[in-house]
Protein backbone atom coordinates (compact mmCIF):
# COMPACT_ATOMS: atom_id res chain seq x y z
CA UNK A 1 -12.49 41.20 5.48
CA UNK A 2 -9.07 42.47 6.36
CA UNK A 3 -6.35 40.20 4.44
CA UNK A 4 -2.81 39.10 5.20
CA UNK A 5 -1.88 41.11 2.09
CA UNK A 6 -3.22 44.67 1.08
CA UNK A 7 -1.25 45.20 -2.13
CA UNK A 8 -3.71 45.88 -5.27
CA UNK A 9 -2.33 43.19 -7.28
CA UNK A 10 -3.97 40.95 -5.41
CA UNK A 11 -6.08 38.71 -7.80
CA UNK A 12 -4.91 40.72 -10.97
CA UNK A 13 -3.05 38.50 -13.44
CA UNK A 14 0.64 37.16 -14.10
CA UNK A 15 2.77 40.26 -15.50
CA UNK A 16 6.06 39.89 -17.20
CA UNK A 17 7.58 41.58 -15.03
CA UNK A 18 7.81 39.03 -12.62
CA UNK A 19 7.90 36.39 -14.89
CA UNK A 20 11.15 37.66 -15.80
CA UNK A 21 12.34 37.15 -12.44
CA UNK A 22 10.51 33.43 -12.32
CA UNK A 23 12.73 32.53 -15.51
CA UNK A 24 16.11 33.83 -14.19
CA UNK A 25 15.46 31.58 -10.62
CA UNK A 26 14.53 28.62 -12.64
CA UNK A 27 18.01 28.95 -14.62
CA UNK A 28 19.88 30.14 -11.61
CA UNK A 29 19.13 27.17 -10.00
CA UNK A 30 17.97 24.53 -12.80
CA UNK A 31 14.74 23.99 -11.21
CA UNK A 32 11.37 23.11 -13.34
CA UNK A 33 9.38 25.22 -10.89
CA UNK A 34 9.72 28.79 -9.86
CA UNK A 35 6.71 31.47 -8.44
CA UNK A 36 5.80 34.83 -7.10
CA UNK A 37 2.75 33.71 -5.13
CA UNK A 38 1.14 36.38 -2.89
CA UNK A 39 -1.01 35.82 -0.03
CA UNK A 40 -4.94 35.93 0.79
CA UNK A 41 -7.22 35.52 3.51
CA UNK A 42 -8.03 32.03 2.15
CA UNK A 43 -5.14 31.08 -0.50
CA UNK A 44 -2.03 32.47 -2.51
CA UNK A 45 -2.07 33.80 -5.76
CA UNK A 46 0.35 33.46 -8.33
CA UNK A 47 1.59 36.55 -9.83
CA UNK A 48 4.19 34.14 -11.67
CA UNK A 49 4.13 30.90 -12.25
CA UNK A 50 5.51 27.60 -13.76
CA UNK A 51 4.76 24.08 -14.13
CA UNK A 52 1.65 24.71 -12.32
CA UNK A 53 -1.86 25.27 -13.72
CA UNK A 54 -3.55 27.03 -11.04
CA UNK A 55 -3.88 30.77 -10.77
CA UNK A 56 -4.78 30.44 -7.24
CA UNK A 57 -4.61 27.16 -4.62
CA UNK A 58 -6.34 27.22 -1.28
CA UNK A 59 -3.91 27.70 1.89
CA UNK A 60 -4.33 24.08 2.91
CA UNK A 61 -2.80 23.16 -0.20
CA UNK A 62 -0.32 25.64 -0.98
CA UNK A 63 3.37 24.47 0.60
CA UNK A 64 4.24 27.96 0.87
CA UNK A 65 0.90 28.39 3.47
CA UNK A 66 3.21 27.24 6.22
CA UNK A 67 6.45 28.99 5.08
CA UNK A 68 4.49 32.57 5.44
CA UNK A 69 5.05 32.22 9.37
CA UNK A 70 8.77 31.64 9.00
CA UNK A 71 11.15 34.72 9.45
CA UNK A 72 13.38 33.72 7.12
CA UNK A 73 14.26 31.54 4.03
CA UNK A 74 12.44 28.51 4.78
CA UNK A 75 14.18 24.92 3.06
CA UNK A 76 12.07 21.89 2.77
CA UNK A 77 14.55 18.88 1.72
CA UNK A 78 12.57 15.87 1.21
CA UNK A 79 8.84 17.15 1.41
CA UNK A 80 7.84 13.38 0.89
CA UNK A 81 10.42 12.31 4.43
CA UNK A 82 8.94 15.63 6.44
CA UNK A 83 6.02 14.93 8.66
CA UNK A 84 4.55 18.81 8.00
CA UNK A 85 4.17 17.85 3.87
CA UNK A 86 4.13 14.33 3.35
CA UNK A 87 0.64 14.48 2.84
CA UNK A 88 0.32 17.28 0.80
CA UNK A 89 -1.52 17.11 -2.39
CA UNK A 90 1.55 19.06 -4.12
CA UNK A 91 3.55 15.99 -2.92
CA UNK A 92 1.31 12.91 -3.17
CA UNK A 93 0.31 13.86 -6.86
CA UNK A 94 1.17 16.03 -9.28
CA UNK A 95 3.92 17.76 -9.90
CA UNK A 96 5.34 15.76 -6.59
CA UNK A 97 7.22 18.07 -5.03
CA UNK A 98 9.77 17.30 -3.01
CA UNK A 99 12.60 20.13 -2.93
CA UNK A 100 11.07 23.77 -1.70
CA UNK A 101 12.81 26.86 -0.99
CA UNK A 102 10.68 29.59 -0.28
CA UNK A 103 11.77 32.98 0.68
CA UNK A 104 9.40 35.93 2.20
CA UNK A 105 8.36 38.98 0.36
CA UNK A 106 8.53 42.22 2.43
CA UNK A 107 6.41 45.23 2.17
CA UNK A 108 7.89 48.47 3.18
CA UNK A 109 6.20 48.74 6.86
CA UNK A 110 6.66 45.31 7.13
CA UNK A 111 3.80 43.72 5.92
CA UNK A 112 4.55 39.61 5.01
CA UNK A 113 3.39 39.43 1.38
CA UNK A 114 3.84 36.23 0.27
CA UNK A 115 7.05 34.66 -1.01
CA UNK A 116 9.55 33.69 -4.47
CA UNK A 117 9.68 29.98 -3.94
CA UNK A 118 11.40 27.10 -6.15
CA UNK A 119 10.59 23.49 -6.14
CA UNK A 120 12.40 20.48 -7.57
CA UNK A 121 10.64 17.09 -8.38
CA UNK A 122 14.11 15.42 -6.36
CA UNK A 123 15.17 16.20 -2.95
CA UNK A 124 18.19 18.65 -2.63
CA UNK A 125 19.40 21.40 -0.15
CA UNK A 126 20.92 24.98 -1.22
CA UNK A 127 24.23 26.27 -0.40
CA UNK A 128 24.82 29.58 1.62
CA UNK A 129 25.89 31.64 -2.10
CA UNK A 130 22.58 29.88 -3.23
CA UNK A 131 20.33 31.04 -0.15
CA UNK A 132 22.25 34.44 -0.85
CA UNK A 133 20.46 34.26 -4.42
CA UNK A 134 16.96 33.78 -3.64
CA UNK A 135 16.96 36.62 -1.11
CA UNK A 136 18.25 38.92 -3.84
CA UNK A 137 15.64 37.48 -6.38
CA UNK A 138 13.59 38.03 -3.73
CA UNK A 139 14.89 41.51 -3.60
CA UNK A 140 13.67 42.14 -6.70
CA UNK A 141 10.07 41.37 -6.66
CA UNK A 142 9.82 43.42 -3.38
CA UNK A 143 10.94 46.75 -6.07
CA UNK A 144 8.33 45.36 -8.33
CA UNK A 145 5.73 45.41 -6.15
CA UNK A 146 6.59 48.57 -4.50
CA UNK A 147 6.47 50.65 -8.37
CA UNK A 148 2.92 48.54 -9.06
CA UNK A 149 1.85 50.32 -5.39
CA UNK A 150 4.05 54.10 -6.93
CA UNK A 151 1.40 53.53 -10.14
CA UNK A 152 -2.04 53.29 -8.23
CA UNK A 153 -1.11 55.92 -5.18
CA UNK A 154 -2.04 59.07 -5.16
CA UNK A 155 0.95 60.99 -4.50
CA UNK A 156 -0.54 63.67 -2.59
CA UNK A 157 -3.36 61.85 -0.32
CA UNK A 158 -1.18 58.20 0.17
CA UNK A 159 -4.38 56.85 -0.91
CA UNK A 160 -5.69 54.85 -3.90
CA UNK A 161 -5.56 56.89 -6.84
CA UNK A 162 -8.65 55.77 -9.44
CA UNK A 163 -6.43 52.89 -11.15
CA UNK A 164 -5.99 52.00 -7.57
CA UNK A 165 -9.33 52.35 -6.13
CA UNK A 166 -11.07 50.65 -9.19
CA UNK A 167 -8.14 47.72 -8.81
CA UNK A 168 -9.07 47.19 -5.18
CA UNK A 169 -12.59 48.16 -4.69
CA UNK A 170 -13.62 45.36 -7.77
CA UNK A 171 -11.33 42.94 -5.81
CA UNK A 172 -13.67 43.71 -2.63
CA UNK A 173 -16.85 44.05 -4.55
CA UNK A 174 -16.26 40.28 -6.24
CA UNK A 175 -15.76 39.46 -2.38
CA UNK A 176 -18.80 40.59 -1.54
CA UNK A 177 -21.03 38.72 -4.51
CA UNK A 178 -18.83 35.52 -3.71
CA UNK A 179 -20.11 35.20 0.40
CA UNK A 180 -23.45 37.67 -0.20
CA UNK A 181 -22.20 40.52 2.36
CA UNK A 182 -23.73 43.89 1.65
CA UNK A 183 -21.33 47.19 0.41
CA UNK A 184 -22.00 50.61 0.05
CA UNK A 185 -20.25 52.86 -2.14
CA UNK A 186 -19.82 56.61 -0.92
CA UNK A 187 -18.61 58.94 -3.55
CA UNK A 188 -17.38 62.48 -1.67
CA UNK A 189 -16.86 65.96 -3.39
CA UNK A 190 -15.36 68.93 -1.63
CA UNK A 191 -17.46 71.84 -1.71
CA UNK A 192 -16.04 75.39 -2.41
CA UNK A 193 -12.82 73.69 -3.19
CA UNK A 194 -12.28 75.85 -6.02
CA UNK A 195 -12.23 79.43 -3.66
CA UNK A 196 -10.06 77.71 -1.16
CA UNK A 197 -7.19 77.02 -3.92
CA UNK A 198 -8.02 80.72 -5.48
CA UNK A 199 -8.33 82.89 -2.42
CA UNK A 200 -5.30 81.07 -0.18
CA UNK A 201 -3.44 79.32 -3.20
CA UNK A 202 -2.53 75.87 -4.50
CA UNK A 203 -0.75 75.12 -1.10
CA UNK A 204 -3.43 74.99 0.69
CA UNK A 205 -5.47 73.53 -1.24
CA UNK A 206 -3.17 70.65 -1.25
CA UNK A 207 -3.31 70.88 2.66
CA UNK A 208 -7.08 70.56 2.26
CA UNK A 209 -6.97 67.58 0.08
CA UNK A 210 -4.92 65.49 2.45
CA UNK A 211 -6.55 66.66 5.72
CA UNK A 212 -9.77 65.19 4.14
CA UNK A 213 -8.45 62.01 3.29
CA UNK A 214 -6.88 61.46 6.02
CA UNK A 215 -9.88 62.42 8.39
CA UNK A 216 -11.41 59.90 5.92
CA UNK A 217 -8.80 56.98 6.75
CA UNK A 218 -8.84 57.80 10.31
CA UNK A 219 -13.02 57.74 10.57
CA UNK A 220 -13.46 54.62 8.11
CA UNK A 221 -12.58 51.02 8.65
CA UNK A 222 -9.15 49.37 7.51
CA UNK A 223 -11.66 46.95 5.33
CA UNK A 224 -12.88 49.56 3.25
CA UNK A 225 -11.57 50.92 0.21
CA UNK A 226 -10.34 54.80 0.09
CA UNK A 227 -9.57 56.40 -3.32
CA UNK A 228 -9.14 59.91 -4.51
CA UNK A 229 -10.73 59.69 -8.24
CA UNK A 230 -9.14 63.30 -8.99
CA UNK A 231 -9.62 66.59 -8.02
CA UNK A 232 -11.12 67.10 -5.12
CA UNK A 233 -13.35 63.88 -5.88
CA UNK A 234 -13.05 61.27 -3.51
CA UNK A 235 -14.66 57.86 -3.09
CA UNK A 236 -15.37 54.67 -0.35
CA UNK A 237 -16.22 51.64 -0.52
CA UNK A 238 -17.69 50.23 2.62
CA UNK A 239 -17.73 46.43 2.44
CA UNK A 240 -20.12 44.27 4.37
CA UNK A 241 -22.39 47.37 4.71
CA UNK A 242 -25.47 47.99 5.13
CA UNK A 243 -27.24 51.79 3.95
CA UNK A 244 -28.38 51.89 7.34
CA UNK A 245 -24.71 50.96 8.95
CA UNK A 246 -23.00 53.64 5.93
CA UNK A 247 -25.53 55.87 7.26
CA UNK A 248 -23.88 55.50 10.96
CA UNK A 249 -20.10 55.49 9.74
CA UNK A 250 -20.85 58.55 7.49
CA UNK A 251 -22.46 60.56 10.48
CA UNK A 252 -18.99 59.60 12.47
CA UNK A 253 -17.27 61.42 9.41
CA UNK A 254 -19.18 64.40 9.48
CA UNK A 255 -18.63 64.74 13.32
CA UNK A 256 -14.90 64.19 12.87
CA UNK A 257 -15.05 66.81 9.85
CA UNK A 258 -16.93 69.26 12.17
CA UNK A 259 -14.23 68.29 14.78
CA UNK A 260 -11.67 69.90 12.56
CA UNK A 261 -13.07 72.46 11.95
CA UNK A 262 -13.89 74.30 15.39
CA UNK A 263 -10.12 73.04 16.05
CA UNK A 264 -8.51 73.83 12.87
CA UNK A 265 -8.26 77.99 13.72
CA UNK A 266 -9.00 78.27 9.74
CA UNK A 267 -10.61 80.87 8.05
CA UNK A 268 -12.83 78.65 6.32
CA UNK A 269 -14.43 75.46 6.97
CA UNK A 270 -14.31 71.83 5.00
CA UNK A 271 -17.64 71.02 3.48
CA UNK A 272 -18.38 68.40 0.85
CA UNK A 273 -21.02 66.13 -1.06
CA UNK A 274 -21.82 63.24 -0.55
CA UNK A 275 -24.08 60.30 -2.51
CA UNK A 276 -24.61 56.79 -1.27
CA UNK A 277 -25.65 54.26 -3.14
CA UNK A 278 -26.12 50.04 -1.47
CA UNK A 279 -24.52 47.50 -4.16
CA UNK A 280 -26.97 45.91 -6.33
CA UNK A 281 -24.93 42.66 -7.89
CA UNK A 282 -27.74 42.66 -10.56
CA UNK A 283 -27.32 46.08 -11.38
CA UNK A 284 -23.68 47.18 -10.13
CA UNK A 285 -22.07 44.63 -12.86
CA UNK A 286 -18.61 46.77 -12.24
CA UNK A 287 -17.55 49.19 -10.00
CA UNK A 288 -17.82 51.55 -12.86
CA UNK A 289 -21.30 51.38 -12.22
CA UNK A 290 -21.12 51.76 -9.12
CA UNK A 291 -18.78 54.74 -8.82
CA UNK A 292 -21.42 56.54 -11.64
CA UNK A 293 -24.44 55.70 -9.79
CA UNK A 294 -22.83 57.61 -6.26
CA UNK A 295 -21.74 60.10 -8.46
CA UNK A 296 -25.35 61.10 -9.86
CA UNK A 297 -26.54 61.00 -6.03
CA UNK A 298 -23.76 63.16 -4.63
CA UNK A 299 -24.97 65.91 -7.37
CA UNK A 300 -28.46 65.69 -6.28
CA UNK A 301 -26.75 66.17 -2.76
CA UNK A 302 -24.66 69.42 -3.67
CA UNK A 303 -27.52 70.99 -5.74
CA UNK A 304 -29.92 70.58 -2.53
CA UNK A 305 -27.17 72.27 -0.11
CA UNK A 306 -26.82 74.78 -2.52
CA UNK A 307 -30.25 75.60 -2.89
CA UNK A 308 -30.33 75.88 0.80
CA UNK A 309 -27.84 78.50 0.78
């Protein structure tokens, strides 16, 4: 289930923001269509659009499918003369395309996201000030994107904070329902986190918070969903996951946490919580209901290790 593009606004809908940015390319260079479209395992999604009525086409119909490969800027002059798009459903029928310009977004490390593309119904080819545009248009989205990411990151952890988590852990969980794979949700709470933060102050109970996240990243799977809900409340959802497989990949956490511990030279160890709960798409209808129900089992969890105490 790992995707071309990791962003959370993947699959949420059209904002203004970048709407804005769709208008100004569409006057900048008096085209009748201009998008933001942003890159799946199995299609784009338009964060902006115009002119076309789709939130989402497949890859194998989305121009822009091929352009994601290119380094650069990518110019298609006459879509209906090119062998690559001649056939393409975009340029056979509606809106018959036959200008594209299409030019990469860019996450911080790297990561392709999609691209701001603008199409003309009549073949044409930009100038070197106009190439210069759409890279700073392109510009722009990029810093759009990257305060959308600020919004839903915890600042401490570098994970998901619960905007975050909820944003991308429904995106996964719809996954899931769509091609009937299994998911677990794991909802963690740090035990004793309160004495830590009174006995050795706030300090180190921030150190705390991100060694346990990112023992959590490190131990889990790039395809599952991290969030810190607040506090010392964290949560995971494991997608195509059996209870008996979260059973497995939660025993690797508790080794790595026990790990840390005999290595960590601290006066006191990391403990936490833990309830697991397998997604029900009958009864998980959102992943509200799925964070409550692993939040009611990781209680039953902590009152049983305290009662052992």
């Amino acid at each position: 289930m790992e995707s071309t593009f990791s962003s959370i606004i993947l699959n949420t809908a059209p904002e203004e923001r970048f709407h804005r940015i769709t208008k100004m390319a569409k006057r900048l260079f008096n085209v009748p269509i201009a998008l933001v479209s942003l890159i799946d395992d199995d299609r784009y999604w338009f964060k902006s659009r115009s002119e076309i009525s789709e939130n989402g086409l497949p890859k194998e119909i989305s121009i822009s499918s091929t352009s994601i490969f290119e380094e650069d800027l990518l110019q298609v002059f006459d879509a209906a003369a090119s062998p690559q798009f001649l056939d393409n459903p975009m340029v056979t029928g509606e809106p018959y395309i036959r200008f594209y310009a299409g030019q990469p977004l860019m996450a911080a490390n790297g990561l392709r996201l999609g691209r701001i593309c603008i199409m003309d119904t009549k073949p044409r080819r930009l100038d070197s000030g106009e190439l210069g545009l759409l890279r700073d248009l392109a510009a722009l989205v990029e810093r759009e994107i990257h305060t959308v990411d600020l919004a839903t990151t915890d600042e401490l952890t570098k994970i998901a904070n619960r905007r975050g988590f909820e944003i991308q852990a429904q995106n996964a969980l719809d996954f899931c329902k769509r091609v009937e794979r299994p998911a677990t949700m794991a909802f963690l709470d740090l035990n004793d986190f309160k004495r830590i933060n009174d006995r050795f102050g706030h300090q180190e109970g921030d150190h705390v918070l991100a060694t346990f996240s990112s023992i959590l990243i490190n131990t889990l799977r790039r395809s599952d969903v991290i969030g810190r809900l607040g506090g010392d409340e964290f949560v995971a959802l494991l997608t195509n996951t059996t209870p008996t497989e979260a059973e497995i990949l939660m025993s690797r956490f508790q080794s790595s946490i026990e790990a840390y511990n005999k290595e960590s030279g601290k006066s006191y160890e990391l403990s936490y919580s833990v309830g697991q709960v397998a997604y029900d798409p009958e009864g998980h209808l959102t992943i509200d209901d799925l964070i409550s129900e692993s939040d009611r089992a990781m209680y039953v969890d902590k009152r049983l290790k305290k009662s052992l105490i």
